[in-house]
C-alpha atoms as a PDB file:
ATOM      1  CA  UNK A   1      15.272 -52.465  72.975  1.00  0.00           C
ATOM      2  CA  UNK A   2      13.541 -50.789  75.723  1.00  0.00           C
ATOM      3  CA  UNK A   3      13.546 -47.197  76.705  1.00  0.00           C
ATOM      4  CA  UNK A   4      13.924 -45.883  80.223  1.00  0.00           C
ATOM      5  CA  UNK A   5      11.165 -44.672  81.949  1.00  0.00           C
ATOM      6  CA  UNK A   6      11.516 -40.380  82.711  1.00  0.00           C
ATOM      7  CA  UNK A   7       9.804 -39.719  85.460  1.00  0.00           C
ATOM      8  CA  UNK A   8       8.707 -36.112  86.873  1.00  0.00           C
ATOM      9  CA  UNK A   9       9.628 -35.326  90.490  1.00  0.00           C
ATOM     10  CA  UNK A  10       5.844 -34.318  92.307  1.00  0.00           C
ATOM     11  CA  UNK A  11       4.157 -35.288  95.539  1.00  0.00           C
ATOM     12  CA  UNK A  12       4.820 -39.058  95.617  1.00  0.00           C
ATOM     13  CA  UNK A  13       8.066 -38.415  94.555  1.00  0.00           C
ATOM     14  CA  UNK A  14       9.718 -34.589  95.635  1.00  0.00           C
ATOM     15  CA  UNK A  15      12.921 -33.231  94.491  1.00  0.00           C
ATOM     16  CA  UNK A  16      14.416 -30.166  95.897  1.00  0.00           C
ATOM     17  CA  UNK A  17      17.842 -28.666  94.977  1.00  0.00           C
ATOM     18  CA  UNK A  18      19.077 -25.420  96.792  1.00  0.00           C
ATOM     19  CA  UNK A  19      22.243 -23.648  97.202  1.00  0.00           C
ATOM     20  CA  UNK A  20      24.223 -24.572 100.277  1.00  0.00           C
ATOM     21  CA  UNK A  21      25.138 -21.646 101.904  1.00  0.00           C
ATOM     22  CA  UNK A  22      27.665 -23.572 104.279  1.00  0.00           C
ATOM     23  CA  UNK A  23      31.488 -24.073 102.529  1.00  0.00           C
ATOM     24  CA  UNK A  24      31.810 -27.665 102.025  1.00  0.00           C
ATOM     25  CA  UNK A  25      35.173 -29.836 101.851  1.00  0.00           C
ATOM     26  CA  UNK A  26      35.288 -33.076 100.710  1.00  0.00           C
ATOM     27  CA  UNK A  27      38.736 -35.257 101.920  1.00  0.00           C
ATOM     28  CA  UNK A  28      39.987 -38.290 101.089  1.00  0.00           C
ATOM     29  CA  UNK A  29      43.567 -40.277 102.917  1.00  0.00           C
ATOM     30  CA  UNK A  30      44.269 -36.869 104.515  1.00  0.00           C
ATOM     31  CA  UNK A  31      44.042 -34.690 101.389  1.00  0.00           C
ATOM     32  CA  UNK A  32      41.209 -32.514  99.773  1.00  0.00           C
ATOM     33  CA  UNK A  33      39.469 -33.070  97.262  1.00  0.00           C
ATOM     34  CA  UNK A  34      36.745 -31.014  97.033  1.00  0.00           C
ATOM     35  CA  UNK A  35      36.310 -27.710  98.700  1.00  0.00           C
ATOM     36  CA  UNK A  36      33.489 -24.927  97.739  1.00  0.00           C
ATOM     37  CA  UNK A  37      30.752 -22.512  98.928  1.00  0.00           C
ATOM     38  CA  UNK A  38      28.715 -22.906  95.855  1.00  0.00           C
ATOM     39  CA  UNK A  39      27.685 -26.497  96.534  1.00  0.00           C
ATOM     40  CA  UNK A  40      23.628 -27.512  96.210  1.00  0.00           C
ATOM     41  CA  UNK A  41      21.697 -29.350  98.261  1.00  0.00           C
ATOM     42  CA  UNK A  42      19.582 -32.198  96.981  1.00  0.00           C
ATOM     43  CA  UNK A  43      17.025 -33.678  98.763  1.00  0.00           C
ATOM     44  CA  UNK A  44      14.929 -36.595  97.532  1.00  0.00           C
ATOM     45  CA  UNK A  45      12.045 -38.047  98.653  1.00  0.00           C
ATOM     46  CA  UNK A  46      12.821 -39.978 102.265  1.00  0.00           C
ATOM     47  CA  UNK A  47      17.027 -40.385 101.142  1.00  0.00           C
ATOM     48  CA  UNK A  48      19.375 -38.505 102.991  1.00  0.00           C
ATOM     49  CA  UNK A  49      20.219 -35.148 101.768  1.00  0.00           C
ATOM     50  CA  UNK A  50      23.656 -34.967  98.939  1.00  0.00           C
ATOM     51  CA  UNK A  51      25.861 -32.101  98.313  1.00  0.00           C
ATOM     52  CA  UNK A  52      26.533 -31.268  94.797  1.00  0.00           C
ATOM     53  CA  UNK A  53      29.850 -29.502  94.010  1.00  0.00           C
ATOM     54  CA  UNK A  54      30.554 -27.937  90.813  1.00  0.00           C
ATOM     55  CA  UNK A  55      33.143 -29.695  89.429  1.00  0.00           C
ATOM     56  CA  UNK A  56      35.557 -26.598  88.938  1.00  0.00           C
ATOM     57  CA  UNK A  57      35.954 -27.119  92.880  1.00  0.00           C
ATOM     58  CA  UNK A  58      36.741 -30.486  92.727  1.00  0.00           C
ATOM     59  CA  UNK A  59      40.526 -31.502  92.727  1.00  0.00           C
ATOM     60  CA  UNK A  60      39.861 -33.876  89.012  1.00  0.00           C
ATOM     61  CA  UNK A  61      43.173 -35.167  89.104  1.00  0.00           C
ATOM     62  CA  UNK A  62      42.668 -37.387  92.467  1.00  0.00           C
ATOM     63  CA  UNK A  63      39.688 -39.029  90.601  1.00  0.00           C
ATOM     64  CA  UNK A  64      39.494 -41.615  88.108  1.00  0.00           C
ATOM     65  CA  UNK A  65      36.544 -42.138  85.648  1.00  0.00           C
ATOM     66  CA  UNK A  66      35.241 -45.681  86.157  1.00  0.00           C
ATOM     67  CA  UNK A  67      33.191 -47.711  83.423  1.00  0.00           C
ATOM     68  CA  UNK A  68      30.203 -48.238  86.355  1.00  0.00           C
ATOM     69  CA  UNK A  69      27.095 -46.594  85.218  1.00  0.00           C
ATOM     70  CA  UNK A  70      23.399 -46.192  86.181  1.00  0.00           C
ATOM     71  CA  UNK A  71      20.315 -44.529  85.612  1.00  0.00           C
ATOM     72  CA  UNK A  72      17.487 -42.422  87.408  1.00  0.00           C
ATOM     73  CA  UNK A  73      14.376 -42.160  86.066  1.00  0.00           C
ATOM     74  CA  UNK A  74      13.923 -38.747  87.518  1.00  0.00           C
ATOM     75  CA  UNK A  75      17.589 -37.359  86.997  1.00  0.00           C
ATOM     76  CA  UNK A  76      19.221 -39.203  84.036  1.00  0.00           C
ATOM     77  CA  UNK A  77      22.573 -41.581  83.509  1.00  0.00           C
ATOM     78  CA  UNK A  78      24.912 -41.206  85.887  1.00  0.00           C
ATOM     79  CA  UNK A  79      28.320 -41.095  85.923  1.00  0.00           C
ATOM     80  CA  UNK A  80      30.867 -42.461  87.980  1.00  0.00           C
ATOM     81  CA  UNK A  81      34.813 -41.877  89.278  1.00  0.00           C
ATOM     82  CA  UNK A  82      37.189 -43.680  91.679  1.00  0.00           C
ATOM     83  CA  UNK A  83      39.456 -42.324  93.833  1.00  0.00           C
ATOM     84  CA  UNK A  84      42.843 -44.523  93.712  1.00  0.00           C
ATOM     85  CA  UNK A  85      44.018 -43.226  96.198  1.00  0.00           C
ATOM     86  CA  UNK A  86      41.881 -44.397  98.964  1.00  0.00           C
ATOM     87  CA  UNK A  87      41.912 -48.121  97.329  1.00  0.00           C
ATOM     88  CA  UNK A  88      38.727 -50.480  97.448  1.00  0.00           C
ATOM     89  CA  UNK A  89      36.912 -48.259  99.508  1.00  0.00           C
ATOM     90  CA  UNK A  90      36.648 -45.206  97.348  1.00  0.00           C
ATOM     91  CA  UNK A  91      36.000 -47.449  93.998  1.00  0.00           C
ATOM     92  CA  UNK A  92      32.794 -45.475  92.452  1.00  0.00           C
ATOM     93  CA  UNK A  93      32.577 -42.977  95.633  1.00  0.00           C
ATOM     94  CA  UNK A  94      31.977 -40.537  93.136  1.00  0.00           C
ATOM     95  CA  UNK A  95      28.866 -39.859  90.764  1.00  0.00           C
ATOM     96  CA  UNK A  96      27.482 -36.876  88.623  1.00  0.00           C
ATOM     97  CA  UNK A  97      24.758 -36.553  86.317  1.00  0.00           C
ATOM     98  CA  UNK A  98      26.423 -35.430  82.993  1.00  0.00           C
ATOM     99  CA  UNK A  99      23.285 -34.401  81.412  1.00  0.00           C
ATOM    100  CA  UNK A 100      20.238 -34.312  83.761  1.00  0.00           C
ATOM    101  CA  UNK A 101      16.737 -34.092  83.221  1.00  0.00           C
ATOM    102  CA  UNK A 102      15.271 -30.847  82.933  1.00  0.00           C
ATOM    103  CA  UNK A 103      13.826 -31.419  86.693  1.00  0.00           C
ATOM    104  CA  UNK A 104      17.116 -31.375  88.022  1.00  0.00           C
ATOM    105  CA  UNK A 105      19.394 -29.361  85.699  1.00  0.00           C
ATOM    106  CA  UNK A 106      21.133 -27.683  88.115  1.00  0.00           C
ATOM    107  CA  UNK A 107      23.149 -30.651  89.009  1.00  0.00           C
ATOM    108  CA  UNK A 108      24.703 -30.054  85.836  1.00  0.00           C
ATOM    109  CA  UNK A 109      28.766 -30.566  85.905  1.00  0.00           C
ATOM    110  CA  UNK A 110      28.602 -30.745  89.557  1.00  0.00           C
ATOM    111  CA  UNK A 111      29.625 -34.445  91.269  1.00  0.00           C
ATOM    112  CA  UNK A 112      28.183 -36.480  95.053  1.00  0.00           C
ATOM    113  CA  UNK A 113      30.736 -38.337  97.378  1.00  0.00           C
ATOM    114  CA  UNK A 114      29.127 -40.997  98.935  1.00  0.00           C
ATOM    115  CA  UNK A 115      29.914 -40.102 102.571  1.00  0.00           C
ATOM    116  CA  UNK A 116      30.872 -43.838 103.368  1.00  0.00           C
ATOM    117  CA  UNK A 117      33.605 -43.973 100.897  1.00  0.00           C
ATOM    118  CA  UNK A 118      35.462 -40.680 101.411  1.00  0.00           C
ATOM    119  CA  UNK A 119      37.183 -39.386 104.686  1.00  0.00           C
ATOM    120  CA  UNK A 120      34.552 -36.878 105.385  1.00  0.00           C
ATOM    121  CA  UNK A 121      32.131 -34.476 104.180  1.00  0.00           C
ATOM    122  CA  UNK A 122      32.395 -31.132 106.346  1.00  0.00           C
ATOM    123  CA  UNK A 123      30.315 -28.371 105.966  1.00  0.00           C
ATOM    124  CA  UNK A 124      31.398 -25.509 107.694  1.00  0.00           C
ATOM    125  CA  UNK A 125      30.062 -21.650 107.919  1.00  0.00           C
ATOM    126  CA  UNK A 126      31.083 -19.973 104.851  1.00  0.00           C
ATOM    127  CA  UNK A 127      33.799 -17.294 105.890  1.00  0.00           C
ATOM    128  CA  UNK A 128      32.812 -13.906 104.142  1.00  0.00           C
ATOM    129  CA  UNK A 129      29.955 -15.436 101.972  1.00  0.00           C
ATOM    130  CA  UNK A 130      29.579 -16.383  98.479  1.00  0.00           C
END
């Protein structure tokens, strides 16, 4: 059996993660399912930036956990839910890193929407701060 490579984010390869200082919702067939001002921002090489929510603001009982897996050599296994809700479209929309690399701990118990698979992703100015 072969292990999986680990690989350390750097100049070829950059990893940033930064608090979001924007309140983000996440909704799905007209309901919410994720809404927070403590979300991070992680941006990775040349892919589009993600918004990590800590899973406390995440509405759990819309999602489902799926058996679909996959791994990152610079963040870890992932982890992956479905929202049945939104059908075929939303199968897997939703991944977290259960136990990252040290590189990217932060993402720690917080999960990603895949924008094309949810409603929408709005970020919106934080009312009073967090």
């Amino acid at each position: 059996m072969t292990s999986k490579p680990i690989k350390v984010p750097g100049p070829d390869h950059p990893i940033t993660i930064a608090a979001n200082p924007r309140r983000v919702i996440v909704s799905v067939a007209g309901r919410i399912v994720a809404d927070t001002r403590a979300a991070l921002t992680l941006r990775e090489a040349t892919y589009a930036a993600v918004q990590y929510i800590p899973r406390e603001d995440v509405d759990m009982s819309l999602l489902k956990r799926s058996e679909h897996t996959t791994y990152c050599p610079y963040k870890g296994e992932c982890a992956y839910y479905s929202i049945p809700s939104e059908g075929e479209r939303s199968i897997n929309a939703v991944w977290t890193y259960e136990a990252p690399y040290a590189a990217v701990d932060p993402i720690k118990n917080h999960l990603a929407f895949y924008p094309d698979r949810v409603e929408g992703i709005e970020e919106r100015a934080a009312e009073g701060g967090r």
